[in-house]
N, C-alpha and C. Protein backbone atom coordinates (compact mmCIF):
# COMPACT_ATOMS: atom_id res chain seq x y z
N UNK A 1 -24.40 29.65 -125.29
CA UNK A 1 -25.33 28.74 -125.91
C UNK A 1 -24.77 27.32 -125.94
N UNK A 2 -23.41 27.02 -126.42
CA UNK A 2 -22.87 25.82 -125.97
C UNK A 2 -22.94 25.14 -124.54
N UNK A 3 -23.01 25.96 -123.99
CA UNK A 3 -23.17 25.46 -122.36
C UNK A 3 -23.99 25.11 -122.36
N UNK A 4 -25.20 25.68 -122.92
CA UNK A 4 -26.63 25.16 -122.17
C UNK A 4 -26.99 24.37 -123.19
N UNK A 5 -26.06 23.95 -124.25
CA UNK A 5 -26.31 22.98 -125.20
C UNK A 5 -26.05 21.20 -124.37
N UNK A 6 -24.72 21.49 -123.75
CA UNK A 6 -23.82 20.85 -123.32
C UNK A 6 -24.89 20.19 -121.90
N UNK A 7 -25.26 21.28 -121.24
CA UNK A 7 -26.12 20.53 -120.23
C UNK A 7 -27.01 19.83 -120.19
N UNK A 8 -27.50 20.25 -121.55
CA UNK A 8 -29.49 19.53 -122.00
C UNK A 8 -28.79 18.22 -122.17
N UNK A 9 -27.35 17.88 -122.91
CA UNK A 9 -26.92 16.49 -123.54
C UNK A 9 -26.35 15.56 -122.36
N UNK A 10 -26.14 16.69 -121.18
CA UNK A 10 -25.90 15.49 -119.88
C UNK A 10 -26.91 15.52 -119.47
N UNK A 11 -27.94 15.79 -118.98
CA UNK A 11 -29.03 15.79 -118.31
C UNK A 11 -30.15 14.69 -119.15
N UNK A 12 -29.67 14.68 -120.38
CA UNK A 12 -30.50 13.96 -121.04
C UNK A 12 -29.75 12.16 -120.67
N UNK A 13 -28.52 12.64 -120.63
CA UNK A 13 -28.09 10.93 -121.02
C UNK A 13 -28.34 10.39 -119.93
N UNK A 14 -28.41 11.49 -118.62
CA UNK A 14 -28.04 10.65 -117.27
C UNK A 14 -30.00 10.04 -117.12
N UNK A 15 -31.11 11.03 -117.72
CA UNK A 15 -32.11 10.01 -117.62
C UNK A 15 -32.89 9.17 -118.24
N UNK A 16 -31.95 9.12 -119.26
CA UNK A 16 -32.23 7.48 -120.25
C UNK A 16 -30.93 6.46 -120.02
N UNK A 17 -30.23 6.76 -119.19
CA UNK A 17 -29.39 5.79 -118.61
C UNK A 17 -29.91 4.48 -117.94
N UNK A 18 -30.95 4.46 -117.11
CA UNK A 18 -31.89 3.67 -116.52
C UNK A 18 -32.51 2.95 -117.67
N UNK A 19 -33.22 3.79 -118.41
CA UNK A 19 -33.79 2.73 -119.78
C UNK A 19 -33.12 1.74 -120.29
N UNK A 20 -31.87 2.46 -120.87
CA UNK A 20 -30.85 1.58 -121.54
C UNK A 20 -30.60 0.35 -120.56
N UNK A 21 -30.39 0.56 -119.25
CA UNK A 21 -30.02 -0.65 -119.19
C UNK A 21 -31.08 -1.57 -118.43
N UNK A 22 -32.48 -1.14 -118.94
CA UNK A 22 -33.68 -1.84 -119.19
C UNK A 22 -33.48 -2.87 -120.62
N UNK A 23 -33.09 -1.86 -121.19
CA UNK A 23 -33.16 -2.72 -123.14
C UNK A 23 -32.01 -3.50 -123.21
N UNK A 24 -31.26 -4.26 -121.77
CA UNK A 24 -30.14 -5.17 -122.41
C UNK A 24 -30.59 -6.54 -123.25
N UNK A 25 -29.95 -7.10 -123.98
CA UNK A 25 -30.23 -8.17 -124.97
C UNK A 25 -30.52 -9.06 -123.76
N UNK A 26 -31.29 -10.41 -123.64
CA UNK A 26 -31.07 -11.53 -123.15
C UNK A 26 -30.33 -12.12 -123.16
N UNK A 27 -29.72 -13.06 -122.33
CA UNK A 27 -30.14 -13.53 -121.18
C UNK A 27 -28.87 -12.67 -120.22
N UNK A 28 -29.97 -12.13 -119.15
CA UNK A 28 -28.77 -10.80 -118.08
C UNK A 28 -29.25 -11.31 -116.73
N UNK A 29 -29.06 -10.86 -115.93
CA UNK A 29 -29.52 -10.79 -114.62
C UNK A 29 -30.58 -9.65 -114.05
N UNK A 30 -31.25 -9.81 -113.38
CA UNK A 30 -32.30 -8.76 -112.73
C UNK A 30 -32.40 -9.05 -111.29
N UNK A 31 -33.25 -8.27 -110.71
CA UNK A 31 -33.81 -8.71 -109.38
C UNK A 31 -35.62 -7.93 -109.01
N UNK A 32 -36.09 -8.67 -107.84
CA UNK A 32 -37.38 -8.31 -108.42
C UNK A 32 -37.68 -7.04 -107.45
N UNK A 33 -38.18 -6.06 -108.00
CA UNK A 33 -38.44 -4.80 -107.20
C UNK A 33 -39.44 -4.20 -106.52
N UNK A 34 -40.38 -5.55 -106.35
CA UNK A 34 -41.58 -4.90 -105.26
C UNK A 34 -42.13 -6.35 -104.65
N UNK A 35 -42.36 -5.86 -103.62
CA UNK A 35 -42.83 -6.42 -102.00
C UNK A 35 -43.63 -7.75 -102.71
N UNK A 36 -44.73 -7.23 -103.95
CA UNK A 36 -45.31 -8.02 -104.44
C UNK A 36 -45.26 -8.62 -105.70
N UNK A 37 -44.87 -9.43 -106.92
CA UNK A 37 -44.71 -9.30 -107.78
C UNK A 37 -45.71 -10.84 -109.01
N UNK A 38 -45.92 -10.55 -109.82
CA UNK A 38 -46.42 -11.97 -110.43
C UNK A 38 -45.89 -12.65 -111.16
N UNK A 39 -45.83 -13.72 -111.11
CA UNK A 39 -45.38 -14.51 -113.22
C UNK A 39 -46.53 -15.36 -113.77
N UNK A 40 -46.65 -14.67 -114.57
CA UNK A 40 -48.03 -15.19 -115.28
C UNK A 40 -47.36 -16.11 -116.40
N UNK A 41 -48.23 -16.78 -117.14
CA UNK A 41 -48.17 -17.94 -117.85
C UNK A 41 -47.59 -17.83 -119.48
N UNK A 42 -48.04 -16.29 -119.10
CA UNK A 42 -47.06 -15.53 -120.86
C UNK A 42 -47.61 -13.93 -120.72
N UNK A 43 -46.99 -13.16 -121.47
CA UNK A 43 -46.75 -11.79 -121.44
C UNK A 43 -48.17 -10.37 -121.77
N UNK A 44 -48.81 -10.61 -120.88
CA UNK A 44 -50.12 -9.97 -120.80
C UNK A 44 -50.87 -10.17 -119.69
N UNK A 45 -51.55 -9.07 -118.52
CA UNK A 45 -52.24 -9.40 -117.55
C UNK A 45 -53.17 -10.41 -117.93
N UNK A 46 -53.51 -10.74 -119.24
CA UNK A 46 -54.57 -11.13 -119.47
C UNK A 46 -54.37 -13.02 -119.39
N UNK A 47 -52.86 -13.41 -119.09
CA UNK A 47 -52.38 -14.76 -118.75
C UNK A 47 -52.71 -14.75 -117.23
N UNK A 48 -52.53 -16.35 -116.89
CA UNK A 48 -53.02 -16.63 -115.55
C UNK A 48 -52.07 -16.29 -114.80
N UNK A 49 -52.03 -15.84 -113.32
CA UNK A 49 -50.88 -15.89 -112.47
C UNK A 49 -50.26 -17.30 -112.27
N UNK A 50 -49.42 -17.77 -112.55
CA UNK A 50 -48.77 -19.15 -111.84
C UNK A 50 -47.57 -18.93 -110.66
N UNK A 51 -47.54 -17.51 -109.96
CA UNK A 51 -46.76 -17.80 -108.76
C UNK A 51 -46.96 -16.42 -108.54
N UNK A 52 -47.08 -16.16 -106.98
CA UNK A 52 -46.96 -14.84 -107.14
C UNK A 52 -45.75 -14.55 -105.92
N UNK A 53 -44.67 -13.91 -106.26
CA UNK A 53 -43.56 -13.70 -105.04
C UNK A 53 -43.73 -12.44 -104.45
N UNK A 54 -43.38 -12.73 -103.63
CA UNK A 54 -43.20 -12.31 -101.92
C UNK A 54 -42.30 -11.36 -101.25
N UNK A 55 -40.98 -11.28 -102.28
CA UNK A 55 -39.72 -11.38 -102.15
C UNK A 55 -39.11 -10.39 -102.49
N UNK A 56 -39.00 -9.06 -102.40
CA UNK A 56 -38.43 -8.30 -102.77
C UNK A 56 -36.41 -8.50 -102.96
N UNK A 57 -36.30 -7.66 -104.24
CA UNK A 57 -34.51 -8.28 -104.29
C UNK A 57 -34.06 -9.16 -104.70
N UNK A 58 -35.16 -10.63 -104.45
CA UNK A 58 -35.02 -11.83 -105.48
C UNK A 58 -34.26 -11.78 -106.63
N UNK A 59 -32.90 -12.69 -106.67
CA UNK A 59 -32.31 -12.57 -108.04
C UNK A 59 -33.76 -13.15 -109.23
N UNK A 60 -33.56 -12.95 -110.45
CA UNK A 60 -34.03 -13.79 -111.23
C UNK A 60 -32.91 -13.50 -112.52
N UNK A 61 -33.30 -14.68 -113.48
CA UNK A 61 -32.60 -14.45 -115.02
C UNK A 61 -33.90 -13.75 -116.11
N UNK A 62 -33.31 -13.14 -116.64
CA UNK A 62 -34.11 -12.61 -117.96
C UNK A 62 -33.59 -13.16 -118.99
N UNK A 63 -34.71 -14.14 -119.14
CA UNK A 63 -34.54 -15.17 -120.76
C UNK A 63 -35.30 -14.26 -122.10
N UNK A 64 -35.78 -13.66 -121.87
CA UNK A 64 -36.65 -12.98 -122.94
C UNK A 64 -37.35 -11.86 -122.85
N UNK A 65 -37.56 -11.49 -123.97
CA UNK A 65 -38.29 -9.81 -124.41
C UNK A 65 -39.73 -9.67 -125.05
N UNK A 66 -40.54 -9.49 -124.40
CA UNK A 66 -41.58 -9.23 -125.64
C UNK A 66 -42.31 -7.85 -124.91
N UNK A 67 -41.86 -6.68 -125.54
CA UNK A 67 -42.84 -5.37 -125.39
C UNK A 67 -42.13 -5.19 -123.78
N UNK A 68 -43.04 -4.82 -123.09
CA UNK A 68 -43.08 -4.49 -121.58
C UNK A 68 -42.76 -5.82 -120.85
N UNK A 69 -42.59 -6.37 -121.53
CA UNK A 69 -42.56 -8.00 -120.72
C UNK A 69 -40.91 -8.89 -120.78
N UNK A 70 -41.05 -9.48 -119.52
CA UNK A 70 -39.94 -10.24 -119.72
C UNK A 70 -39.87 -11.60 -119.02
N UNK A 71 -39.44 -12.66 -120.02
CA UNK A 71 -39.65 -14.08 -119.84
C UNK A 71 -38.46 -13.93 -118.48
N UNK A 72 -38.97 -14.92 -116.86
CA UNK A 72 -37.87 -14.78 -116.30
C UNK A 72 -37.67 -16.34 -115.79
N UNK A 73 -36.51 -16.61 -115.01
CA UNK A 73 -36.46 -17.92 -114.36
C UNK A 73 -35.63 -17.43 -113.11
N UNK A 74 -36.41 -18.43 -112.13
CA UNK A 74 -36.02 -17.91 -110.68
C UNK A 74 -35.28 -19.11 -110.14
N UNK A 75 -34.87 -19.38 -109.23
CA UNK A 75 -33.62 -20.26 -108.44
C UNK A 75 -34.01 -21.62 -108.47
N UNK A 76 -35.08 -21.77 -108.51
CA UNK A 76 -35.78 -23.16 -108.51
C UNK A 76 -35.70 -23.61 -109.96
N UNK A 77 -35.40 -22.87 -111.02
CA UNK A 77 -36.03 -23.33 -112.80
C UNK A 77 -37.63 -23.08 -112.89
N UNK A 78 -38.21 -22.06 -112.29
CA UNK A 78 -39.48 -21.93 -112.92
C UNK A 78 -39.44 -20.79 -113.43
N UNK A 79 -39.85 -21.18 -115.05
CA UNK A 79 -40.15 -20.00 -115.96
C UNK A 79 -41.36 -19.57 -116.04
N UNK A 80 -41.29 -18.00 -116.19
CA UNK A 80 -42.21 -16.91 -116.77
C UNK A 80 -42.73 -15.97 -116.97
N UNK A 81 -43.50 -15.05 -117.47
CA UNK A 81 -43.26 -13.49 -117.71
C UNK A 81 -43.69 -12.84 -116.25
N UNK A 82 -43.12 -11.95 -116.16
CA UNK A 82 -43.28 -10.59 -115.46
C UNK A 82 -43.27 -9.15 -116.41
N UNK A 83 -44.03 -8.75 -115.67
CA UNK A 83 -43.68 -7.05 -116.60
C UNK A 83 -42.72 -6.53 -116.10
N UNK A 84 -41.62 -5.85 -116.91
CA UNK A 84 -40.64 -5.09 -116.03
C UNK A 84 -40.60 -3.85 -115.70
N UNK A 85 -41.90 -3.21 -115.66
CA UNK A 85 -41.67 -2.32 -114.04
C UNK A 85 -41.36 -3.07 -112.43
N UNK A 86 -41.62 -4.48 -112.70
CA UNK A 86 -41.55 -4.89 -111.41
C UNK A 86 -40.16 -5.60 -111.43
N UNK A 87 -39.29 -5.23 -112.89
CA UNK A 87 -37.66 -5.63 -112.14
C UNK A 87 -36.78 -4.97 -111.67
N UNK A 88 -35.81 -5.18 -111.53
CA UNK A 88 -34.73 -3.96 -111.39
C UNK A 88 -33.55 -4.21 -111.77
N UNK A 89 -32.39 -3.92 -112.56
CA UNK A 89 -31.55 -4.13 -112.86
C UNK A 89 -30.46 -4.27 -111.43
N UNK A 90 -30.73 -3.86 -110.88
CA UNK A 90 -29.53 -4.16 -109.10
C UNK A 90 -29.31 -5.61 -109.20
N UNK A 91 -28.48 -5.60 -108.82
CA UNK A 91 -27.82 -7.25 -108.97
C UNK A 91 -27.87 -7.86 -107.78
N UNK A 92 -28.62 -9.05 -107.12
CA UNK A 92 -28.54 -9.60 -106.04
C UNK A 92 -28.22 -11.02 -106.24
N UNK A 93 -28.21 -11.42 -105.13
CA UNK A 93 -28.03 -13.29 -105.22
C UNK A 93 -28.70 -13.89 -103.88
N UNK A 94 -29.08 -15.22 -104.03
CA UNK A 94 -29.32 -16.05 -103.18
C UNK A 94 -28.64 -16.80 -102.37
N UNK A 95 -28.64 -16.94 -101.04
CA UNK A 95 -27.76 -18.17 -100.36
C UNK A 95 -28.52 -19.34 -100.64
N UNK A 96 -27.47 -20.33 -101.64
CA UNK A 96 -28.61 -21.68 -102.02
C UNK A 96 -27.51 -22.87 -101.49
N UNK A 97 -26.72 -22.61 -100.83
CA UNK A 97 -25.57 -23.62 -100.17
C UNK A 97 -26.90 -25.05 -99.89
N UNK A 98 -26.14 -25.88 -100.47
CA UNK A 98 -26.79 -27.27 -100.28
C UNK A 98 -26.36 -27.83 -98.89
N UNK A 99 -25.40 -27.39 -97.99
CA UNK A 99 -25.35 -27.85 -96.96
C UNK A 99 -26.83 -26.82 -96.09
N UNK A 100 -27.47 -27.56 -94.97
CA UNK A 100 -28.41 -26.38 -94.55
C UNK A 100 -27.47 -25.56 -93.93
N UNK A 101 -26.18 -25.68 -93.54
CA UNK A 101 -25.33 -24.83 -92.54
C UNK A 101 -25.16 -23.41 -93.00
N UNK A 102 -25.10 -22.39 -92.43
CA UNK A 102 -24.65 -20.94 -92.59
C UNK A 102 -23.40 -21.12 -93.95
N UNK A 103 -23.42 -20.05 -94.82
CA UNK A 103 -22.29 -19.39 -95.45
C UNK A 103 -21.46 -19.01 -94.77
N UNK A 104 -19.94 -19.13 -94.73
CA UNK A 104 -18.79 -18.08 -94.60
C UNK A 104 -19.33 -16.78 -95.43
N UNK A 105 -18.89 -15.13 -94.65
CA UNK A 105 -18.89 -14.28 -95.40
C UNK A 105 -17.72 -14.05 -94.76
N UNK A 106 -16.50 -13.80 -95.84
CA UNK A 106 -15.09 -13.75 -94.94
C UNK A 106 -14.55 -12.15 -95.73
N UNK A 107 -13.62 -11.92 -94.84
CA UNK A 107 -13.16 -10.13 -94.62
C UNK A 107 -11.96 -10.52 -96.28
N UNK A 108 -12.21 -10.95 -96.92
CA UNK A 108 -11.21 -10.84 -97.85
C UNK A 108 -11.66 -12.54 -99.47
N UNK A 109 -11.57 -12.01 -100.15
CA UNK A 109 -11.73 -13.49 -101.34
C UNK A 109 -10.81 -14.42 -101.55
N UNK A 110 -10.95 -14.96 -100.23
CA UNK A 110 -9.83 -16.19 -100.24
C UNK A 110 -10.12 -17.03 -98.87
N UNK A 111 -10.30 -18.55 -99.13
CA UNK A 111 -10.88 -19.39 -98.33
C UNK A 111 -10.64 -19.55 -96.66
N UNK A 112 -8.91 -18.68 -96.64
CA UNK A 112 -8.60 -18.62 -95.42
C UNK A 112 -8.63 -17.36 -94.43
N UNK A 113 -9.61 -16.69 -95.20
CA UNK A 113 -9.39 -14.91 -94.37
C UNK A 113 -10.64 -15.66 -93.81
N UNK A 114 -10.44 -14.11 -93.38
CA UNK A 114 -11.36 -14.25 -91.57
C UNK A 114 -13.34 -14.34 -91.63
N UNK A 115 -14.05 -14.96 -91.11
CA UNK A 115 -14.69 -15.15 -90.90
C UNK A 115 -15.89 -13.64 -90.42
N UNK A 116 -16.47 -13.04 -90.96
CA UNK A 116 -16.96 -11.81 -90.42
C UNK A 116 -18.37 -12.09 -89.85
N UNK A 117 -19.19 -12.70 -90.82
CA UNK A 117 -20.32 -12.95 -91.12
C UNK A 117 -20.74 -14.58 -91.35
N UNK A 118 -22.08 -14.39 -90.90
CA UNK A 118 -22.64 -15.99 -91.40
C UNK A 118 -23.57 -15.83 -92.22
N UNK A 119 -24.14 -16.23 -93.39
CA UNK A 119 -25.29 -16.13 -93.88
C UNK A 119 -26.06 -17.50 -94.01
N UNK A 120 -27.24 -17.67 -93.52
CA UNK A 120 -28.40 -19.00 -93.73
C UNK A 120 -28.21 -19.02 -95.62
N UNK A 121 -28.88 -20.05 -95.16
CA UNK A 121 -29.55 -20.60 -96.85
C UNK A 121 -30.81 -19.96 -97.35
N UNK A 122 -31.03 -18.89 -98.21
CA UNK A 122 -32.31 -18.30 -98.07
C UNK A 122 -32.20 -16.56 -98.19
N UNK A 123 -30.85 -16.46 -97.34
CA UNK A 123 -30.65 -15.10 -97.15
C UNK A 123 -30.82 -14.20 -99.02
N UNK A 124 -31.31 -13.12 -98.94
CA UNK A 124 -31.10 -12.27 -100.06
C UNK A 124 -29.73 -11.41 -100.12
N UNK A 125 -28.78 -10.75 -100.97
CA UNK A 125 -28.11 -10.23 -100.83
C UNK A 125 -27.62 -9.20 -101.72
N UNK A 126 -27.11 -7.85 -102.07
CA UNK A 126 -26.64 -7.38 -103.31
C UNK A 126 -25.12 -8.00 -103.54
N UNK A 127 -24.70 -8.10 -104.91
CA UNK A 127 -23.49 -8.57 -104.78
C UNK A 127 -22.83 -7.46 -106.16
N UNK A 128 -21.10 -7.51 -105.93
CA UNK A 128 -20.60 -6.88 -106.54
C UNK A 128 -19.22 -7.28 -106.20
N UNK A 129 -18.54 -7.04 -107.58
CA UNK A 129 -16.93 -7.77 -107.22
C UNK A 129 -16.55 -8.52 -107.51
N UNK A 130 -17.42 -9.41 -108.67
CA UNK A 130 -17.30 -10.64 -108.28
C UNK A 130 -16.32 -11.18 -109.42
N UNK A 131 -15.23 -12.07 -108.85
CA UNK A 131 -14.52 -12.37 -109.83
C UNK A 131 -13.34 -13.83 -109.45
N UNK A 132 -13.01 -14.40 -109.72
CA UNK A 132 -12.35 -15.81 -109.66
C UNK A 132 -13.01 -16.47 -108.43
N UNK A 133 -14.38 -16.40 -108.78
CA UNK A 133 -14.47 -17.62 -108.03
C UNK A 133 -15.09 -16.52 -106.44
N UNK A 134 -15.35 -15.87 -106.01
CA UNK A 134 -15.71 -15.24 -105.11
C UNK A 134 -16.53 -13.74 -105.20
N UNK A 135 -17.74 -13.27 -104.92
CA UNK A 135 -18.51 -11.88 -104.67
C UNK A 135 -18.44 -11.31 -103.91
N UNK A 136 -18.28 -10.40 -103.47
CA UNK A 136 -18.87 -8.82 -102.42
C UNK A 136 -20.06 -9.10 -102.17
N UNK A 137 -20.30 -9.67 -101.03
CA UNK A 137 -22.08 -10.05 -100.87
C UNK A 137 -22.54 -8.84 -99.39
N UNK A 138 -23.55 -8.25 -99.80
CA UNK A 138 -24.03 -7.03 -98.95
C UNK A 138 -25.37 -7.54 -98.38
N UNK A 139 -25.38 -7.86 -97.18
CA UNK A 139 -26.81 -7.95 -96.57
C UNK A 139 -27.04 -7.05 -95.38
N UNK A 140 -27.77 -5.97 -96.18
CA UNK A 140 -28.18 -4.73 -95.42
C UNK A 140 -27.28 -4.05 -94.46
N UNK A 141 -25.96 -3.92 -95.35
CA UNK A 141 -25.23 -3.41 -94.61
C UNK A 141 -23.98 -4.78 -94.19
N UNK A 142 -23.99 -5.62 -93.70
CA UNK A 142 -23.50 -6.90 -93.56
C UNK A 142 -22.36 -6.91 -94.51
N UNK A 143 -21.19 -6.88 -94.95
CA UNK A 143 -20.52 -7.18 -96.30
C UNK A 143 -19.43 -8.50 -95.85
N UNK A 144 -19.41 -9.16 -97.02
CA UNK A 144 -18.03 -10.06 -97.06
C UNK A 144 -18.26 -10.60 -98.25
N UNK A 145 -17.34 -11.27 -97.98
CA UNK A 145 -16.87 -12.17 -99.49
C UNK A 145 -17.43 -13.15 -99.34
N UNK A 146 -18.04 -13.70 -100.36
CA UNK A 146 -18.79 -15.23 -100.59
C UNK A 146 -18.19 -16.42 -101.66
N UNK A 147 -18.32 -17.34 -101.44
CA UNK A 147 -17.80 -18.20 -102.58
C UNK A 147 -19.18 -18.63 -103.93
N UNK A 148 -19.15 -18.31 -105.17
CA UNK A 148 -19.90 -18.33 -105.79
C UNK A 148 -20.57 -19.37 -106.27
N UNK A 149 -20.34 -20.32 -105.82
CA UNK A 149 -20.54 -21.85 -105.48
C UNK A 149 -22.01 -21.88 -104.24
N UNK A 150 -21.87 -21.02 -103.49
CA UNK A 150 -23.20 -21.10 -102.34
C UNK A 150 -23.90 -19.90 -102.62
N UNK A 151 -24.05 -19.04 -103.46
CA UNK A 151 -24.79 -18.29 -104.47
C UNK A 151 -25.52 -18.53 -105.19
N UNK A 152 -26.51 -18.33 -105.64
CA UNK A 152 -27.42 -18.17 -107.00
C UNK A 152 -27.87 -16.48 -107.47
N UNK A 153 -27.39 -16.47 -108.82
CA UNK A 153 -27.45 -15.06 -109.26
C UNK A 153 -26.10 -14.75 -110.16
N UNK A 154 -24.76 -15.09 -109.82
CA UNK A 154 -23.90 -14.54 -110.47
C UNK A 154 -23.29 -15.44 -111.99
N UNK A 155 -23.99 -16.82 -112.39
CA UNK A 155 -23.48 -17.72 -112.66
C UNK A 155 -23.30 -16.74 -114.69
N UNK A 156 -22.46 -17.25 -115.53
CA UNK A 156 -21.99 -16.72 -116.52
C UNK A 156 -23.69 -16.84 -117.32
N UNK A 157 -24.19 -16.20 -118.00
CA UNK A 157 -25.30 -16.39 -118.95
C UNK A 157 -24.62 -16.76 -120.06
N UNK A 158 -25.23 -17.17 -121.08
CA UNK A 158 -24.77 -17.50 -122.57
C UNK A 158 -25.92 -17.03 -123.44
């Protein structure tokens, strides 16, 4: 009976694991999780659309909570709600390098390793790793190190 006590209590945690880290406090990171997505003008279908993206993976920030809803801001500074079935907690980033030239994605986090990859300005990416100053940037398979400086997505929240 302990056993099958023991299993109901993993089986349970592993599928409210996803929730939980739906209910993090503001301000976190997200990304957006379908092909199509909206931000309306405040937190109810019943607000106007003011953008509708395109973009699947899109980093965004989550500034706020209300119900099913979450206030967001995307790479440009435009705020506003989405519902979050359409986020995802996966962590991505943007290539927003102000030069138009390609990113270094280099075989190691340090300015002088090797060159693997190029990424445009624009590119989407998952990232992970990230720490003094450099990320694990994954584009579909693609990996290297990025400098977090030609990123958007990993920057500290407060």
């Amino acid at each position: 009976m302990r056993i099958l006590a023991f299993l109901l209590a993993a089986a349970l945690s592993v599928m409210l694991a996803p929730q939980a880290s739906a209910q993090q406090q503001p301000p976190y990171w997200a990304s957006i999780d379908e092909p199509e997505a909206r931000m309306r003008t405040g937190p109810s279908t019943e607000y106007p659309t003011m953008w509708m993206y395109k973009r699947e993976k899109l980093p965004v920030k989550i500034l706020a909570r209300y119900k099913a809803w979450r206030k967001i801001e995307d790479h440009e500074g435009t705020q506003g709600w989405m519902h979050a079935r359409l986020l995802s907690a996966s962590r991505t980033a943007l290539v927003t390098s102000e030069n138009p030239e390609p990113i270094a994605m280099r075989a190691l986090p340090d300015a002088t390793a090797k060159i693997i990859w190029l990424a445009e300005p624009g590119v989407v990416g998952s990232i992970s790793q990230c720490e003094n100053g450099w990320c694990l940037f994954d584009v579909t398979g693609r990996r290297g190190y990025v400098q977090v400086g030609d990123i958007w997505g990993d920057e500290p929240l407060k």
